[in-house]
N, C-alpha and C. Protein backbone atom coordinates (compact mmCIF):
# COMPACT_ATOMS: atom_id res chain seq x y z
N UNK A 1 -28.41 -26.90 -1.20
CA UNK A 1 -26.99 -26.78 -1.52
C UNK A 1 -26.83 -26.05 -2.85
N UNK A 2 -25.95 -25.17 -2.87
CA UNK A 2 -25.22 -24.40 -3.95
C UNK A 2 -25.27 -25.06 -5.13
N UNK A 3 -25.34 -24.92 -6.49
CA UNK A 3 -24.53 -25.60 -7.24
C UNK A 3 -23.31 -25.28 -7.44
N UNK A 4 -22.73 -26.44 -7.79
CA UNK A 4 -20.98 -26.21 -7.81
C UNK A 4 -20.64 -25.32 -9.32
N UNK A 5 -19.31 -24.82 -9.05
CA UNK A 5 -18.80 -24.05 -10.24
C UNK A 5 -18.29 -25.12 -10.87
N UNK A 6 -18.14 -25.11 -12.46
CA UNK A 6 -17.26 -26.21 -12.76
C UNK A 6 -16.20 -25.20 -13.65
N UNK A 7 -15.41 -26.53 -12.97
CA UNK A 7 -13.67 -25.74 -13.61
C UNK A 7 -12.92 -26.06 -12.73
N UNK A 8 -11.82 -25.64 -12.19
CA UNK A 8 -11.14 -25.65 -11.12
C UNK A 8 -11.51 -25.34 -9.88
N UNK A 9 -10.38 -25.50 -8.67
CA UNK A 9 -10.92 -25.59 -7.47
C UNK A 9 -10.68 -24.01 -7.46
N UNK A 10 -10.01 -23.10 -7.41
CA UNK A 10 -10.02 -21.87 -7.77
C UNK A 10 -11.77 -21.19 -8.09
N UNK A 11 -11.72 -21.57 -9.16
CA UNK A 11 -13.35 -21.24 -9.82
C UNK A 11 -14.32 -21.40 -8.46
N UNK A 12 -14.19 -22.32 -7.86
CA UNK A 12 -15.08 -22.64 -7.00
C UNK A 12 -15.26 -21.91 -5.64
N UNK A 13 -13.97 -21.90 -5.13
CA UNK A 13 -13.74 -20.91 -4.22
C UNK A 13 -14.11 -19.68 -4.43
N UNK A 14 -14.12 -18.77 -5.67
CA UNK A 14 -14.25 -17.55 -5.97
C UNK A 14 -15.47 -17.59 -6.00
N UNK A 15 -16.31 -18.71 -6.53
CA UNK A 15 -17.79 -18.66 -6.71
C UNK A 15 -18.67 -19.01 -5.81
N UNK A 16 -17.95 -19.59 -4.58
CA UNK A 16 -18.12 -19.28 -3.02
C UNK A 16 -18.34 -18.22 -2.47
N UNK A 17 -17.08 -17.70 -2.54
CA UNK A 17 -16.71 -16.21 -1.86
C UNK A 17 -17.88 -15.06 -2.19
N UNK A 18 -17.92 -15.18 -3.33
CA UNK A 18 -19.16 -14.19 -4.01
C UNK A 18 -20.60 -14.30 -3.57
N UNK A 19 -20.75 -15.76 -3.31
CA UNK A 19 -22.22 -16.05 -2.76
C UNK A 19 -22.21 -15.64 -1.88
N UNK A 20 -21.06 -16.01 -0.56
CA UNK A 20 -21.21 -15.33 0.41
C UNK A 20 -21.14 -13.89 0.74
N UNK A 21 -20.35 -12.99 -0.20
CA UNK A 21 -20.85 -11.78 0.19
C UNK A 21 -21.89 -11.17 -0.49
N UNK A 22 -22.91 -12.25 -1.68
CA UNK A 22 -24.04 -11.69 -1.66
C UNK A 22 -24.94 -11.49 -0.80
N UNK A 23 -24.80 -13.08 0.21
CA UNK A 23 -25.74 -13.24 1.21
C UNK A 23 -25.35 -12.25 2.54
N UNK A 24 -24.01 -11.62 2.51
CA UNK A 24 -23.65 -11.13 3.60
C UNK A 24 -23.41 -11.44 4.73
N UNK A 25 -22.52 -12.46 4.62
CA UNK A 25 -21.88 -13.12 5.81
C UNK A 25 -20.49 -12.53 5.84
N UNK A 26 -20.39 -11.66 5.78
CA UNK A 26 -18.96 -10.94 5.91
C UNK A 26 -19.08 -10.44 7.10
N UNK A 27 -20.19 -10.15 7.85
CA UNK A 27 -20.39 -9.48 8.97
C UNK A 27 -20.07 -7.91 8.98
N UNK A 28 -19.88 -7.09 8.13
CA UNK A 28 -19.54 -6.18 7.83
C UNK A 28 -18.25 -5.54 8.17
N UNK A 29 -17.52 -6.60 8.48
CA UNK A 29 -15.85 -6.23 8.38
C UNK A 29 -14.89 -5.25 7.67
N UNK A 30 -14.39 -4.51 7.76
CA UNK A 30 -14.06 -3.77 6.54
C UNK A 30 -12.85 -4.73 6.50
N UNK A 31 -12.61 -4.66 4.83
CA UNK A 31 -11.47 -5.16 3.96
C UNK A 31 -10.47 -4.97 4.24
N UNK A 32 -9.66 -5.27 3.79
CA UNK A 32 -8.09 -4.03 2.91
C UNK A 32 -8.22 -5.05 1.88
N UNK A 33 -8.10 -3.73 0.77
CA UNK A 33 -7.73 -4.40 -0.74
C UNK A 33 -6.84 -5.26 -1.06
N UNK A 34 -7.12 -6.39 -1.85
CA UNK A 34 -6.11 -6.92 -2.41
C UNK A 34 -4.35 -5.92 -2.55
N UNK A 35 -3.49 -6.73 -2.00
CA UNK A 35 -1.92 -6.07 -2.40
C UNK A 35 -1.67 -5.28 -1.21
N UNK A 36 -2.98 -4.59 -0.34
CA UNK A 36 -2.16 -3.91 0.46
C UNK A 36 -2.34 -5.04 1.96
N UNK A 37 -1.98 -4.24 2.81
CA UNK A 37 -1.65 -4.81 4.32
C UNK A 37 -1.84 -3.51 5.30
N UNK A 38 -2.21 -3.84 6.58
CA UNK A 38 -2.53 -3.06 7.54
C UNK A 38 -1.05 -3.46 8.55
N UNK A 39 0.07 -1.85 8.85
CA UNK A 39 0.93 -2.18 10.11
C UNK A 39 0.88 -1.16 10.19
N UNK A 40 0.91 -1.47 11.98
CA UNK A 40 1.35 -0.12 13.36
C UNK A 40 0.50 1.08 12.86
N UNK A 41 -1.28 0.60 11.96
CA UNK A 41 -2.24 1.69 11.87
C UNK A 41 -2.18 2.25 10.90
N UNK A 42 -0.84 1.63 9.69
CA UNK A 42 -1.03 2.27 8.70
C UNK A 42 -0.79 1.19 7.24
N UNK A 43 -1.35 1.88 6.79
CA UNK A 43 -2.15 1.03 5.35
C UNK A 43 -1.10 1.01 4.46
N UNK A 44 -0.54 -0.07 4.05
CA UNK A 44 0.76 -0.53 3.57
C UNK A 44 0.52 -0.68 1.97
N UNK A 45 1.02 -0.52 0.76
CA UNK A 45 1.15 -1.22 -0.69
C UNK A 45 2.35 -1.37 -0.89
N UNK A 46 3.11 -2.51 -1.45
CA UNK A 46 3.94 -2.85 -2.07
C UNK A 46 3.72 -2.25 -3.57
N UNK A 47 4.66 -1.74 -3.92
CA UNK A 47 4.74 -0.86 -5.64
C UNK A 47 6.04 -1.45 -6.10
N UNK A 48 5.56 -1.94 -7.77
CA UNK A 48 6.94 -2.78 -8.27
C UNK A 48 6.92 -1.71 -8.93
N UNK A 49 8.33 -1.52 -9.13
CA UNK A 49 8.60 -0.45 -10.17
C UNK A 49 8.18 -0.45 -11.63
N UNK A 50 7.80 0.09 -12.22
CA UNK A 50 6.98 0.27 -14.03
C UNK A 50 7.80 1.33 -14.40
N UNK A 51 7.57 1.47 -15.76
CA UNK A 51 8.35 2.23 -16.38
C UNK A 51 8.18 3.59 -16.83
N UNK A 52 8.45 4.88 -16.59
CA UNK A 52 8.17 6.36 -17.04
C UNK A 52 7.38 6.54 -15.61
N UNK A 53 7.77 6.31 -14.32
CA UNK A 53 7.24 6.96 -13.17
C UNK A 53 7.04 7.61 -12.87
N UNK A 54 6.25 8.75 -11.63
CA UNK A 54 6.74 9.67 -11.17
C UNK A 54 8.19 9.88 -10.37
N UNK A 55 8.45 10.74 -10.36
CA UNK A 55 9.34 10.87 -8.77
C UNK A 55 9.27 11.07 -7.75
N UNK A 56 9.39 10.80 -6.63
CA UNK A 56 8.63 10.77 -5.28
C UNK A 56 9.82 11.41 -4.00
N UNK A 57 9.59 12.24 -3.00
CA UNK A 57 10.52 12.24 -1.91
C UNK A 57 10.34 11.40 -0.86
N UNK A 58 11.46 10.40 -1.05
CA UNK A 58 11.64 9.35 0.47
C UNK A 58 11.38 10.30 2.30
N UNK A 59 10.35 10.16 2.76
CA UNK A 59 9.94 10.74 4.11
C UNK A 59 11.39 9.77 5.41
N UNK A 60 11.88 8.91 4.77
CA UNK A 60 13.00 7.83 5.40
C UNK A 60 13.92 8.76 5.73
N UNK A 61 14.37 9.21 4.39
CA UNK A 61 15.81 9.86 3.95
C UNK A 61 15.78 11.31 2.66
N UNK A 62 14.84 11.30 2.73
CA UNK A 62 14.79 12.58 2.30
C UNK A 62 15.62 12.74 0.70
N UNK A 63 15.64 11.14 0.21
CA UNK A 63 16.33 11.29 -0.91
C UNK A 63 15.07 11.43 -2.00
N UNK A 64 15.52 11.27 -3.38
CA UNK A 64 14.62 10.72 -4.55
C UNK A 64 14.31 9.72 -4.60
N UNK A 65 13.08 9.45 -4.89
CA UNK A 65 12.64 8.35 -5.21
C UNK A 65 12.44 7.88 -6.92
N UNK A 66 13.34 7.93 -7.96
CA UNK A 66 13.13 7.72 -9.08
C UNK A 66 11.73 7.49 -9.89
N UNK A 67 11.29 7.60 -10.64
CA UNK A 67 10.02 7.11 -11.18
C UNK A 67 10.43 5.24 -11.87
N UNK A 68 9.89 4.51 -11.79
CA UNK A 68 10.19 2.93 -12.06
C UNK A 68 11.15 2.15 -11.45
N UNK A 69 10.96 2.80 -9.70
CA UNK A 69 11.61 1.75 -8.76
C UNK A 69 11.04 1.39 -7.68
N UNK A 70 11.15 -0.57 -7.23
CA UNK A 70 9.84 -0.46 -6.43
C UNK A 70 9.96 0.15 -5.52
N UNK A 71 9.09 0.50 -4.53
CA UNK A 71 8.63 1.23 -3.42
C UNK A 71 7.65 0.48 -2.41
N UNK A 72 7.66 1.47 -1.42
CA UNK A 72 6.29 1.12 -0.33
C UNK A 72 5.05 2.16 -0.07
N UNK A 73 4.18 2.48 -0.31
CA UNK A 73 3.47 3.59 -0.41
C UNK A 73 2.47 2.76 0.82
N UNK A 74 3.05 4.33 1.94
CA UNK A 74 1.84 3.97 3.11
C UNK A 74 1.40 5.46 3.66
N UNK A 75 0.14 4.95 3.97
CA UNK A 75 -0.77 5.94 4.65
C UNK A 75 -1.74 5.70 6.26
N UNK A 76 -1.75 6.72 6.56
CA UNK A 76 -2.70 6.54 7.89
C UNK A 76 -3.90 6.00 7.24
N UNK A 77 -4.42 5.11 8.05
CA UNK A 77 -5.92 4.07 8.16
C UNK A 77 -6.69 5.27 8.06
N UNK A 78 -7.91 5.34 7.16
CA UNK A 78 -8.73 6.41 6.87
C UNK A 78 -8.37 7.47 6.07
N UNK A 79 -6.82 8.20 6.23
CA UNK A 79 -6.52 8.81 5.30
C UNK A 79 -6.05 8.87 3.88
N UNK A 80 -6.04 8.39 3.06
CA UNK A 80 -5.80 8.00 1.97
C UNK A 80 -4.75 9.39 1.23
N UNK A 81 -5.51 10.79 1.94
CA UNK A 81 -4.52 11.51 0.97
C UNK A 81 -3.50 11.77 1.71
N UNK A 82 -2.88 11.10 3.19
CA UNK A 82 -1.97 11.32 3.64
C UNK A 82 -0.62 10.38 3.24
N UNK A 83 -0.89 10.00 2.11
CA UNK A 83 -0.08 9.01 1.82
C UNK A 83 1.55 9.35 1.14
N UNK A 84 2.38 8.29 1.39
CA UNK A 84 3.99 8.68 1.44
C UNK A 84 4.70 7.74 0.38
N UNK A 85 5.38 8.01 -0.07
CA UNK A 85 6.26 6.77 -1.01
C UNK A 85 7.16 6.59 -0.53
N UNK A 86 7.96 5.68 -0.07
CA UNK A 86 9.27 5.25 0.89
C UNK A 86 10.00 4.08 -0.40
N UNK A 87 11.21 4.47 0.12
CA UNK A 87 12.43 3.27 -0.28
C UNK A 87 11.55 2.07 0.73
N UNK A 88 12.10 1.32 -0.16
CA UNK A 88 11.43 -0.31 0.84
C UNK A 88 12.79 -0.29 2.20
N UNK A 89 13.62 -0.43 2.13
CA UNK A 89 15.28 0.04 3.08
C UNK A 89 14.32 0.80 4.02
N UNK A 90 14.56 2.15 3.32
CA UNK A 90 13.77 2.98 4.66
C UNK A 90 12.45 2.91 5.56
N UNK A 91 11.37 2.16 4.74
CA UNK A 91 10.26 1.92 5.29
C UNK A 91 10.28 0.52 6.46
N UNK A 92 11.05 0.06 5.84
CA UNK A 92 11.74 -1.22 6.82
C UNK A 92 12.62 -0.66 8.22
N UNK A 93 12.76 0.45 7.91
CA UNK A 93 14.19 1.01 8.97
C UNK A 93 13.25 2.10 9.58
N UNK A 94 12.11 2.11 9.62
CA UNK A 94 11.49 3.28 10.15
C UNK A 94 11.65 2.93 11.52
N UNK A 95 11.48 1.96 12.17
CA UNK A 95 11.43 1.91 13.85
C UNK A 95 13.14 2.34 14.33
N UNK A 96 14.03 1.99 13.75
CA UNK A 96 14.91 2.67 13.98
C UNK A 96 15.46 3.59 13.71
N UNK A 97 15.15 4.69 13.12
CA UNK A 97 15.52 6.24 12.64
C UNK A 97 13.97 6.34 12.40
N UNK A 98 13.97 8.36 12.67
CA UNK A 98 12.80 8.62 12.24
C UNK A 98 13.01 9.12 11.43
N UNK A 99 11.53 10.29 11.36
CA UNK A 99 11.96 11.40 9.87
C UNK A 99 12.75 12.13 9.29
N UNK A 100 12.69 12.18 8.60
CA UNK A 100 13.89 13.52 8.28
C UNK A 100 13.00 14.18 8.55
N UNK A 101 14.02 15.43 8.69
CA UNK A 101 13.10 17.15 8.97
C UNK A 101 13.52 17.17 7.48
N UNK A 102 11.85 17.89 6.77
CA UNK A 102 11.73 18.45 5.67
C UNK A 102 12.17 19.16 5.52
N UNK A 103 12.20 20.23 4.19
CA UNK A 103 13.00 21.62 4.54
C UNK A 103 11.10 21.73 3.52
N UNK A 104 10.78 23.21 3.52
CA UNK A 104 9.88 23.45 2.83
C UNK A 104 10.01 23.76 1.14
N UNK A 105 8.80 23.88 0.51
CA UNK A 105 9.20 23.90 -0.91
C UNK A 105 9.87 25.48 -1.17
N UNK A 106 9.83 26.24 -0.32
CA UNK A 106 10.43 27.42 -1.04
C UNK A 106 11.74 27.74 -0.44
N UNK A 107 12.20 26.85 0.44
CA UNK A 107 13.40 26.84 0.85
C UNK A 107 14.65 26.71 0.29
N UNK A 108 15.85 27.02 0.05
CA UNK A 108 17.15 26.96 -0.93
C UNK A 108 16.93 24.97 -0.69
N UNK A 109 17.72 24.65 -2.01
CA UNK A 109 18.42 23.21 -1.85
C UNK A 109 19.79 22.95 -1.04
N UNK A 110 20.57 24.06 -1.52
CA UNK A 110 21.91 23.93 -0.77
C UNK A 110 22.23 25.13 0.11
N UNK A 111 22.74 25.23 1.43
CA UNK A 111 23.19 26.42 2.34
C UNK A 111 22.06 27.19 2.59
């Protein structure tokens, strides 16, 4: 038997968890990182807004996405650089409306 962690039950669990994926009983599962989530194939993060952001274009609605507001940043499973920043609204509303049609970057803004 293990020796126990001392401290909390927390401590212990973590100092579980670790043994076991020293010994490799994970079965070689792949993860998802802490914070994110796997839906409908694509790799989900919740983003709280921080302060001095970038700005991002909503793929929902085709609006701005301010820099220091939260968001949903998802990507296709495996792709990592296909990744999107969405209004949480729109990423929620995706099964019912789809994309906007982009316009391209060298395209006018107005007319």
């Amino acid at each position: 038997m293990a020796p126990r962690a001392r401290g909390s039950r927390r401590t212990a669990l973590r100092a579980a968890a670790e043994q076991r994926l020293r010994a490799g009983d994970d079965e070689g599962a792949p993860r998802v990182p802490a914070g994110e989530a796997v839906e409908d194939g694509q790799v989900v993060r919740r983003v709280a807004g921080t302060a001095g952001g970038k700005g991002y274009r909503c793929p929902g609605c085709d609006q701005l996405l301010a820099g220091g507001t939260p968001h949903v940043v998802a990507w296709p499973e495996g792709r990592p650089d296909d990744r999107r920043h969405w209004h949480t609204p729109c990423w929620e509303a995706r099964g019912r409306r789809g994309v906007k049609v982009h316009r391209s970057k060298n395209a006018p803004r107005y007319g």
